[in-house]
Protein backbone atom coordinates (compact mmCIF):
# COMPACT_ATOMS: atom_id res chain seq x y z
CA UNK A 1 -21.15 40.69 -13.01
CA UNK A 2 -18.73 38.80 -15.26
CA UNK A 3 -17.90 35.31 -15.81
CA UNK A 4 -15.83 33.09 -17.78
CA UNK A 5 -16.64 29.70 -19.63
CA UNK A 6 -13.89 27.89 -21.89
CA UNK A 7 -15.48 26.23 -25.03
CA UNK A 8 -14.03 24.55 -28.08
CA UNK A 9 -14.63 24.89 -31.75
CA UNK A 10 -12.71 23.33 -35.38
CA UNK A 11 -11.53 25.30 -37.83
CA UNK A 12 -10.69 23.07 -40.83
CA UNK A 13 -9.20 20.67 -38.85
CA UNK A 14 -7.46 21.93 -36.54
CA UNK A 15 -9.39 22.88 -32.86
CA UNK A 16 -8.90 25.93 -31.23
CA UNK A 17 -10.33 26.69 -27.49
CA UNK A 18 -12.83 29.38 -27.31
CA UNK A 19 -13.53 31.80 -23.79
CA UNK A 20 -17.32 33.25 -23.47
CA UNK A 21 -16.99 35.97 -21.44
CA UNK A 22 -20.39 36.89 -20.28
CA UNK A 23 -20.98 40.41 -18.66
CA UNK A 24 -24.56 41.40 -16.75
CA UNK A 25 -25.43 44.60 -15.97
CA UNK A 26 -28.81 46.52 -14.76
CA UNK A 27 -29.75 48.00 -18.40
CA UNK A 28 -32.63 47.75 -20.80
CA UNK A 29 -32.86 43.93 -20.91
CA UNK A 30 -30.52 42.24 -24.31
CA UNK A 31 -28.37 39.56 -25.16
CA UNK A 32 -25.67 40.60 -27.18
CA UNK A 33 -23.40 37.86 -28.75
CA UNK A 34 -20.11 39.36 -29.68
CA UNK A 35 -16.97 38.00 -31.58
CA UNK A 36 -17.49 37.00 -35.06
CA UNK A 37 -20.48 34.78 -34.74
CA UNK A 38 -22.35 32.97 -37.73
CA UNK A 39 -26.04 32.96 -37.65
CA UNK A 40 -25.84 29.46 -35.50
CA UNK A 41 -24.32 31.06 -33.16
CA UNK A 42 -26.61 34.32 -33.49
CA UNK A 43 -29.33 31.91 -32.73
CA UNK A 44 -28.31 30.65 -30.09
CA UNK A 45 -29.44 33.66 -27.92
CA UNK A 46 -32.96 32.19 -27.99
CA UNK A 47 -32.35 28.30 -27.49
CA UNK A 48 -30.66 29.35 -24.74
CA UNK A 49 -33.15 31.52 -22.52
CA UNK A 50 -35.78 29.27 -24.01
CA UNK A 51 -33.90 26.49 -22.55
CA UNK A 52 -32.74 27.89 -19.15
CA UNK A 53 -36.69 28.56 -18.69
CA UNK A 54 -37.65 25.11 -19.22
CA UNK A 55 -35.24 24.20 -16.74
CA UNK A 56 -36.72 25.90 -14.01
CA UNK A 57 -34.23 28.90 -13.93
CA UNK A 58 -34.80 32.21 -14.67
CA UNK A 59 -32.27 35.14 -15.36
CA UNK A 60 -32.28 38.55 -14.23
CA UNK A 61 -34.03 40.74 -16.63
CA UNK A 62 -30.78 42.31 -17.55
CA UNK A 63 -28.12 43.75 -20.40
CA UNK A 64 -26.33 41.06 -21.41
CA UNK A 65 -23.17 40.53 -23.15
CA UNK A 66 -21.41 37.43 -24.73
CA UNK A 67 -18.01 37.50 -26.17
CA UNK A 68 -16.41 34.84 -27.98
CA UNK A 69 -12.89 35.28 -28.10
CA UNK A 70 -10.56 35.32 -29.73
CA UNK A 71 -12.81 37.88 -31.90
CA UNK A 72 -10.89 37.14 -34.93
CA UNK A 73 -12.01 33.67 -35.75
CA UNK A 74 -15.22 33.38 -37.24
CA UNK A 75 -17.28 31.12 -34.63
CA UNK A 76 -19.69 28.74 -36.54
CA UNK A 77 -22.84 26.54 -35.03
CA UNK A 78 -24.33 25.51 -32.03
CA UNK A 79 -21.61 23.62 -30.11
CA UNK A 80 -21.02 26.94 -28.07
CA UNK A 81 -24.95 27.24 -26.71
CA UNK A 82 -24.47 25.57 -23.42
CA UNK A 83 -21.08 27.49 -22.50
CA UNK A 84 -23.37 30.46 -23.13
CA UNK A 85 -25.90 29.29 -20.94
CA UNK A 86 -23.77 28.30 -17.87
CA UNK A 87 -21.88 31.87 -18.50
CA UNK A 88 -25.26 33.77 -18.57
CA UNK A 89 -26.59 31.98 -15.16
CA UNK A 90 -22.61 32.40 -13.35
CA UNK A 91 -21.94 35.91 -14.51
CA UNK A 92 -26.07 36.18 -12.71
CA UNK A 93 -24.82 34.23 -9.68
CA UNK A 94 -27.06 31.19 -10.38
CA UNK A 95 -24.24 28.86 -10.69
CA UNK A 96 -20.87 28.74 -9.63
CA UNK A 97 -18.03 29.64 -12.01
CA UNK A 98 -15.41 28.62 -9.32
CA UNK A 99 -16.75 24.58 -10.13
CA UNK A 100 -15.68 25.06 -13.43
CA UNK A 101 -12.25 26.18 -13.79
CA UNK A 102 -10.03 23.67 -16.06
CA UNK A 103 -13.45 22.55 -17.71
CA UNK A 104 -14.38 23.19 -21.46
CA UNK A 105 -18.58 23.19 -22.11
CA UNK A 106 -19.90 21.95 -25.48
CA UNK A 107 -23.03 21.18 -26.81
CA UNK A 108 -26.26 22.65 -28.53
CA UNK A 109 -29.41 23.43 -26.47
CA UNK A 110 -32.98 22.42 -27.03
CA UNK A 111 -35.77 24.40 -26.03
CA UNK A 112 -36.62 21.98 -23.18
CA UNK A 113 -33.36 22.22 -22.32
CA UNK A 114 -31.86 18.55 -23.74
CA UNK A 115 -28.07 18.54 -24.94
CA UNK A 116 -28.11 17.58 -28.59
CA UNK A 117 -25.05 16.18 -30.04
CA UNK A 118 -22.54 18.00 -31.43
CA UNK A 119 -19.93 17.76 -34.31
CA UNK A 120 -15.88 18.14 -33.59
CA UNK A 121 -15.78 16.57 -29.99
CA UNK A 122 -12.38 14.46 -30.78
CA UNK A 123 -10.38 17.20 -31.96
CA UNK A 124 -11.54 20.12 -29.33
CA UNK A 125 -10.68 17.34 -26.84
CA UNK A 126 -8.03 16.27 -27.77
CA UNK A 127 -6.80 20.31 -27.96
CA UNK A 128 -7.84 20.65 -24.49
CA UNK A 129 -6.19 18.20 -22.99
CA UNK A 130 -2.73 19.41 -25.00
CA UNK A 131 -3.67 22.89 -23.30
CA UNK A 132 -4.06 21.21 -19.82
CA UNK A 133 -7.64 21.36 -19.42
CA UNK A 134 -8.80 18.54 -17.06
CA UNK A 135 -12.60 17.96 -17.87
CA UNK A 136 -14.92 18.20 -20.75
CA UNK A 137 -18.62 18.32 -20.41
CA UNK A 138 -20.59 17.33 -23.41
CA UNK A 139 -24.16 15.72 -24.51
CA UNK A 140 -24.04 11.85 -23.82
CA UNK A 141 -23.81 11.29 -27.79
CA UNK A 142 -20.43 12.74 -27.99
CA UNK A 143 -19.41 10.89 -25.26
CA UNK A 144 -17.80 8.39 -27.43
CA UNK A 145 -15.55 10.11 -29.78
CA UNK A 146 -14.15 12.46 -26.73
CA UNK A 147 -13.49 9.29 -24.93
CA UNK A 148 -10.76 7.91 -27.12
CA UNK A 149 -8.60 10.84 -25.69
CA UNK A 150 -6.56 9.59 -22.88
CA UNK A 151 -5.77 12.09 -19.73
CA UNK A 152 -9.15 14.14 -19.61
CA UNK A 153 -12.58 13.53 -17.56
CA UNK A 154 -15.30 12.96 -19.80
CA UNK A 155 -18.39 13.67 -18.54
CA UNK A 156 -21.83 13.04 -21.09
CA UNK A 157 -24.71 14.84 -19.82
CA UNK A 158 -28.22 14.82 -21.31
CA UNK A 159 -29.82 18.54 -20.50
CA UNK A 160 -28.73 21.85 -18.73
CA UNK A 161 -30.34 20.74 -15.43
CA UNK A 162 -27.68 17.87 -15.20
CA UNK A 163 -24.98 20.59 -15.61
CA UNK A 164 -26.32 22.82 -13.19
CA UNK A 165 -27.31 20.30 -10.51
């Protein structure tokens, strides 16, 4: 199964929109994270099935593979987490990719599953909006600096359950 989540990261200044492309297959069970990731990022592979756990859901004991593109940016910290989360649970069928077309994901994971806030929400929204995304999903403590960006839904959320409810 495959699935596709749009993301956001800063490089410099400047914000760029990132895809994680998230491919399950019946294998030897992984998590792969592809496409120039920093050790954050590396990371993030356990805060995130930690933190799908603790939210009641549980993914197929299955290959897994993440890919950041584009592949030729170097993707740095944890910002990326819960658009790896809500790819690994669509491309499994657990959520429903089709609800989240136009919509960029950010935020880092806890193990329980809480959104922690994140650095760079003003500039990645203010880049999606110039790329015609319509909604941005973030923790509640970025709320305000994405909200200063006219012509995009902002919508603060406190843990992956909210997003997956």
């Amino acid at each position: 199964m495959f699935s596709k989540i749009f993301s956001g990261a800063t490089f410099g200044i400047d914000a760029f929109l990132v895809e994680v492309e998230t491919h399950s297959e019946k294998q030897i069970p992984s998590i792969t994270i592809v496409g120039l990731p920093d050790n954050a990022v590396k990371e993030s592979r356990e805060r995130v099935t930690a933190a799908i756990k603790n939210s009641g859901v549980e993914i197929p004991h299955r290959k897994h593979t993440v890919n950041l593109a584009p592949a030729d940016i170097k993707k740095e910290g944890s910002a990326f987490d819960l658009a790896i989360a809500i790819g690994l649970l669509s491309s499994n069928e657990l959520v429903n990719q089709n609800l989240l077309n136009e919509t960029i994901l950010l935020g880092e994971l806890s193990l329980d599953g809480s959104l922690r806030k994140i650095k760079g929400a003003l500039p990645i929204t203010v880049e999606a909006r110039r790329l015609g995304i319509q909604k941005i999903i973030l923790p509640v403590d970025s709320v305000k600096e994405a909200s200063i960006v006219d012509g995009i839904e902002v919508y603060g959320l406190n843990s992956l359950s909210e997003v997956i409810q």
